[in-house]
N, C-alpha and C. Protein backbone atom coordinates (compact mmCIF):
# COMPACT_ATOMS: atom_id res chain seq x y z
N UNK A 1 113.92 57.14 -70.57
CA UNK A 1 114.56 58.10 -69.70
C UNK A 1 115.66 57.42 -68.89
N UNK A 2 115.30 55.96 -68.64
CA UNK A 2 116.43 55.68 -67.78
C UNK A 2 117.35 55.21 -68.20
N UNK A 3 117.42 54.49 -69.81
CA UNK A 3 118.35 54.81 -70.84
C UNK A 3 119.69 55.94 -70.82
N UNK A 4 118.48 57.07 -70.93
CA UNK A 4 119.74 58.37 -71.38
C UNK A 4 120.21 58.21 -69.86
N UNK A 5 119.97 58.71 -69.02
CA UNK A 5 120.23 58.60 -67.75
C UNK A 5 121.48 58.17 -67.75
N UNK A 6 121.66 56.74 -67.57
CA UNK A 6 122.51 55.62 -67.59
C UNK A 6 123.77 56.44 -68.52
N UNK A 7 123.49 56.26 -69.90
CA UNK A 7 124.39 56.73 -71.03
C UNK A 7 125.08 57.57 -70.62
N UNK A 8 124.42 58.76 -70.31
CA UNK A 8 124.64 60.15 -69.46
C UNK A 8 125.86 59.94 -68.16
N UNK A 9 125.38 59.11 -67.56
CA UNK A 9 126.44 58.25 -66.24
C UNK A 9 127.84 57.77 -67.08
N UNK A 10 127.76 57.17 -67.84
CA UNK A 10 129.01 56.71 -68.13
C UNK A 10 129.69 57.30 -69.67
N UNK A 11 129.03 58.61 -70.09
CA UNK A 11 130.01 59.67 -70.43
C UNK A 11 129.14 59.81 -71.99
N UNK A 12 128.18 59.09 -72.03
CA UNK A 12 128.03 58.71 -73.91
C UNK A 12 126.76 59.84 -74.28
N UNK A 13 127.08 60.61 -75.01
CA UNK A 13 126.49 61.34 -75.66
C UNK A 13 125.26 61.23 -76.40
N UNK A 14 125.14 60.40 -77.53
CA UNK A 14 124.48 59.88 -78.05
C UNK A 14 123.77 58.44 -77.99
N UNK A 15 122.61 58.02 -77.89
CA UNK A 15 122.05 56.59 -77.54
C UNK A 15 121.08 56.29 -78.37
N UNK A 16 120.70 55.31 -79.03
CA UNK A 16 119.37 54.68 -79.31
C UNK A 16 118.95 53.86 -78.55
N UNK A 17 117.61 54.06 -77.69
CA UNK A 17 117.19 53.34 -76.54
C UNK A 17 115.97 52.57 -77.16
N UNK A 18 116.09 51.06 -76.45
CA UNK A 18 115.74 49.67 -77.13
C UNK A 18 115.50 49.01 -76.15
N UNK A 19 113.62 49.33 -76.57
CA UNK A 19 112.69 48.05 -75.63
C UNK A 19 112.63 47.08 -76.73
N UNK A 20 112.87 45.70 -76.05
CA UNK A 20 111.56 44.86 -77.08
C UNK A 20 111.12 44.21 -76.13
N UNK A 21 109.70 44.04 -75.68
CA UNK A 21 108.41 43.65 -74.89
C UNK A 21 108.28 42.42 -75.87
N UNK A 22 107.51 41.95 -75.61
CA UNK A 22 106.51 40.76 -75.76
C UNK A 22 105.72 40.41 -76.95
N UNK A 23 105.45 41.77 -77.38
CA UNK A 23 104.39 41.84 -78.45
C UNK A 23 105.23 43.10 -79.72
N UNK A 24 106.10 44.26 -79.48
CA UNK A 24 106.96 45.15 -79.87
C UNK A 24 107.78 45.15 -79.15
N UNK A 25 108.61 45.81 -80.41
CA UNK A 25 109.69 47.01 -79.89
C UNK A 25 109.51 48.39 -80.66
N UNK A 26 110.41 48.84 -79.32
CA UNK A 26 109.87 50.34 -78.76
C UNK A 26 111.59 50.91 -79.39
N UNK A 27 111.81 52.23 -79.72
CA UNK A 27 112.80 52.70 -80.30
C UNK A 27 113.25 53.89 -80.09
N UNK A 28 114.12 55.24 -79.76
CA UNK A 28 114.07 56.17 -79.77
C UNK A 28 115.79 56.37 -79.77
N UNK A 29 116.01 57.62 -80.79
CA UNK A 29 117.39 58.16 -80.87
C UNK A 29 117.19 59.47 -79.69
N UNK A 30 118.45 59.49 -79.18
CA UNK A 30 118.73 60.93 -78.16
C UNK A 30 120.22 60.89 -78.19
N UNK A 31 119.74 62.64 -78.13
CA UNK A 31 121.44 63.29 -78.53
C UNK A 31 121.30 64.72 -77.33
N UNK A 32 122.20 64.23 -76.23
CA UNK A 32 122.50 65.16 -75.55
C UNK A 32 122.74 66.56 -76.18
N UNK A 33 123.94 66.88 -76.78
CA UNK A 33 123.78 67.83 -77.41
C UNK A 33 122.32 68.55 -77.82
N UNK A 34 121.71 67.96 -78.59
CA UNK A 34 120.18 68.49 -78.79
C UNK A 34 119.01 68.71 -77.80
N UNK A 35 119.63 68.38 -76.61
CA UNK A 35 119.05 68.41 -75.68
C UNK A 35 118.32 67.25 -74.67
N UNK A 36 118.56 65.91 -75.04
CA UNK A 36 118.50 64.81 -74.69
C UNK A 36 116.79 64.24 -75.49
N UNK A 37 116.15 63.38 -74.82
CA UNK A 37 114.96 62.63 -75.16
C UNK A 37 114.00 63.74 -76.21
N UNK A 38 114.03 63.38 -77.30
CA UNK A 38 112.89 64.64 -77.93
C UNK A 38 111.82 64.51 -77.87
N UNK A 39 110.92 65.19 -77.97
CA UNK A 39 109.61 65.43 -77.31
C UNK A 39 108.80 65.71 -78.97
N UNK A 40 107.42 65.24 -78.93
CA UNK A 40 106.69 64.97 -79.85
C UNK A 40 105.21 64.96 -79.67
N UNK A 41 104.19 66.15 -80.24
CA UNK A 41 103.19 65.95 -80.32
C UNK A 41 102.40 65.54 -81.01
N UNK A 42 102.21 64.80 -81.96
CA UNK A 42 101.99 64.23 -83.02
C UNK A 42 101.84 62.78 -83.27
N UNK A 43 101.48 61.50 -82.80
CA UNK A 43 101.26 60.33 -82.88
C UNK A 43 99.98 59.59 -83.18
N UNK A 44 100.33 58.57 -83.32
CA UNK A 44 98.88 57.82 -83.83
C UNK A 44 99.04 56.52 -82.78
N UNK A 45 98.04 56.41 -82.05
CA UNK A 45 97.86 55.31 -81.18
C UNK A 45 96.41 54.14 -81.79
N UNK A 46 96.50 53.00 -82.41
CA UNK A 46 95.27 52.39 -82.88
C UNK A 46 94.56 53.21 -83.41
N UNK A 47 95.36 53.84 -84.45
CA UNK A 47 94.53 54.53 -85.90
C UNK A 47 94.12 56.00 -85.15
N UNK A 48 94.57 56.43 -84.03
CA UNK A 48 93.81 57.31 -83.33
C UNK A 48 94.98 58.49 -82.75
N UNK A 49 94.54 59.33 -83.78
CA UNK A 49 95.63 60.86 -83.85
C UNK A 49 95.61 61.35 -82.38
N UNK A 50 97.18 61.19 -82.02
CA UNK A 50 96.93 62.02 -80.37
C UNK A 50 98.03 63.53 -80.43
N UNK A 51 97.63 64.66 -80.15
CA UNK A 51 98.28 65.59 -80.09
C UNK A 51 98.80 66.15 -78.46
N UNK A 52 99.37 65.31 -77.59
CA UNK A 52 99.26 65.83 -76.61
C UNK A 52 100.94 65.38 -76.42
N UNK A 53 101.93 66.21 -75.65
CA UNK A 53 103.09 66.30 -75.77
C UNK A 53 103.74 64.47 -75.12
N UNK A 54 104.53 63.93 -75.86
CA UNK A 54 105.02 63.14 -74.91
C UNK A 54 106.43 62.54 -75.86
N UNK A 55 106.93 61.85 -75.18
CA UNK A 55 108.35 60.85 -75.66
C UNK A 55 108.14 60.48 -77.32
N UNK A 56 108.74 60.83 -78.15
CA UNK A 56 109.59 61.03 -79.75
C UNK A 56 110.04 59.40 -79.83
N UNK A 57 109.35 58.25 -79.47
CA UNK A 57 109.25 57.06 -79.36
C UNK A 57 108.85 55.92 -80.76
N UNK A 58 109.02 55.26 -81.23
CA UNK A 58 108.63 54.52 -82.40
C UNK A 58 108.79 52.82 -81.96
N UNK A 59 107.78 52.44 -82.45
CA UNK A 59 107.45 51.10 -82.91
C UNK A 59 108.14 50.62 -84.06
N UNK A 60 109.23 49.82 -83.92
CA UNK A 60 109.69 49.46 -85.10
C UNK A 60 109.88 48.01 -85.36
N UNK A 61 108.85 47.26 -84.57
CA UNK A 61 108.32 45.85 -85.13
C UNK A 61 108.10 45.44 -84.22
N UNK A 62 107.64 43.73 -84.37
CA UNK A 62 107.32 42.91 -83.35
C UNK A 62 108.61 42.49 -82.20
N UNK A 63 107.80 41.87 -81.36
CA UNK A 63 108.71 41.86 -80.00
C UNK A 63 109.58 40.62 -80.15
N UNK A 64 109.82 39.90 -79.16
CA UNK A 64 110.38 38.56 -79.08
C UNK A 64 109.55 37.82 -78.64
N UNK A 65 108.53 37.93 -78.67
CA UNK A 65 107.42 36.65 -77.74
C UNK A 65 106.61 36.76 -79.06
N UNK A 66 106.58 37.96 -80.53
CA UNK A 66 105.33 37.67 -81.45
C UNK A 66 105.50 36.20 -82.13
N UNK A 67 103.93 35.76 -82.25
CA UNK A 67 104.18 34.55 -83.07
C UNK A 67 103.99 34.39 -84.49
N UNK A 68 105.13 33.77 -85.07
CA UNK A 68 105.24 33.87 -86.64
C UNK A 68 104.01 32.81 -87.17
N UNK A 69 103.57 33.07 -88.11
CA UNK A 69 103.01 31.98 -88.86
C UNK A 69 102.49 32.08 -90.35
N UNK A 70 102.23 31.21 -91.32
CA UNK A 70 101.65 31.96 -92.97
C UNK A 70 100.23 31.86 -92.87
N UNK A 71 100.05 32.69 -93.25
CA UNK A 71 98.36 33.08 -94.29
C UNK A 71 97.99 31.93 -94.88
N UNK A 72 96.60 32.38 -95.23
CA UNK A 72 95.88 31.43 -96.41
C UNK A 72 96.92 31.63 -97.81
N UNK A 73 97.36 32.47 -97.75
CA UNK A 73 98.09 33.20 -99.23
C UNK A 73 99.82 32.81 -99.16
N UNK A 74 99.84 31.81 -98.23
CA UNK A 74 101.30 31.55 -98.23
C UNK A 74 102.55 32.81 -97.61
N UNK A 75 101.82 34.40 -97.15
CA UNK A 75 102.72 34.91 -96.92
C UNK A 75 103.02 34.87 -95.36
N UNK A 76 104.24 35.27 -95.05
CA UNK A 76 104.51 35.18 -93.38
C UNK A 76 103.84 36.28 -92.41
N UNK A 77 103.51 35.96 -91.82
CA UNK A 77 103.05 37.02 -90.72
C UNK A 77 103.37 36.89 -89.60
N UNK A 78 103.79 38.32 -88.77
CA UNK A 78 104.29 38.17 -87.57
C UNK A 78 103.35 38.74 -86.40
N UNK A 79 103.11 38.50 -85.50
CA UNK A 79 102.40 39.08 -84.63
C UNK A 79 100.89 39.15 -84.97
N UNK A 80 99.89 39.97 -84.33
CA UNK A 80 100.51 40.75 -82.98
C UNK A 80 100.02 39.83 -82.01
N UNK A 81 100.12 38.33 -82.04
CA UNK A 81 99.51 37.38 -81.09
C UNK A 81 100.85 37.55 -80.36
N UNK A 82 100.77 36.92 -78.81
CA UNK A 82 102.29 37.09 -78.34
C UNK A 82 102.07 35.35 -77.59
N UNK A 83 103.33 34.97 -78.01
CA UNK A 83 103.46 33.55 -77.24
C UNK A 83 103.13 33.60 -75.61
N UNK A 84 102.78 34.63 -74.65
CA UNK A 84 102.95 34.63 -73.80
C UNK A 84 103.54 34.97 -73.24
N UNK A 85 103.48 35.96 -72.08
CA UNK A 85 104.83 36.22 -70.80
C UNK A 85 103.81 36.72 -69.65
N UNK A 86 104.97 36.56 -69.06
CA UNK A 86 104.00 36.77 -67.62
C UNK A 86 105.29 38.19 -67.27
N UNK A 87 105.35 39.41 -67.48
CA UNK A 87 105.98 40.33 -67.45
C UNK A 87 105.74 40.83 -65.43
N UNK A 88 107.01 40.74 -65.55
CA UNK A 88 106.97 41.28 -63.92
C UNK A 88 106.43 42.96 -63.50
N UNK A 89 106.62 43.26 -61.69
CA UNK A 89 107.17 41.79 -61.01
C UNK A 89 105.57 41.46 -60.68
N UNK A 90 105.63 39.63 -60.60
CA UNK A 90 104.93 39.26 -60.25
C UNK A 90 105.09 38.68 -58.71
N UNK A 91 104.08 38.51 -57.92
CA UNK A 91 103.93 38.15 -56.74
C UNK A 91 102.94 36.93 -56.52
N UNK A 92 103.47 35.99 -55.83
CA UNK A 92 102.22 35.23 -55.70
C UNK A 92 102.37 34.63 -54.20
N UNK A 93 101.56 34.71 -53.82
CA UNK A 93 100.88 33.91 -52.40
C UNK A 93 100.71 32.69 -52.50
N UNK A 94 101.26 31.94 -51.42
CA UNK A 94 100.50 30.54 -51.20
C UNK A 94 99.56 30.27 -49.75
């Protein structure tokens, strides 16, 4: 949302809005014209069908923190271990 927002601010019509977190990235096309962010009831969260309305959003691979490595079988695999982040904000006391 704060994507289109933004886009919206400085005149652009059309956007593909682009998380990549730690472990994924997150994906979504919006077209003002069509009415901005599309809406979607229909997803699968960990194999687990959810029908309840929300953000037209996709997973379209690992993040920048997944860690690569090969199989017993020689093939590559990516994720879904994450090298680590400490994702803000964090606070700490001394």
């Amino acid at each position: 949302m704060g994507a289109y927002r933004m886009a919206r601010l400085a005149g652009f019509d059309r956007i593909i809005g682009f998380d990549m977190g730690g472990t994924s990235t997150d994906v979504c096309l919006v077209d003002a014209e069509r009415g901005g962010p599309q809406l979607t009831s229909e997803a699968v969260i960990s194999d687990v069908p959810i029908g309840v309305p929300m953000l037209d959003i996709h997973t379209a691979g690992p993040g920048g923190g997944s860690l690569a490595r090969f199989d017993a079988g020689g093939m590559l695999r990516v994720g879904p271990e994450s090298a680590g982040a400490s994702p803000g904000p964090n606070l700490f006391w001394t």
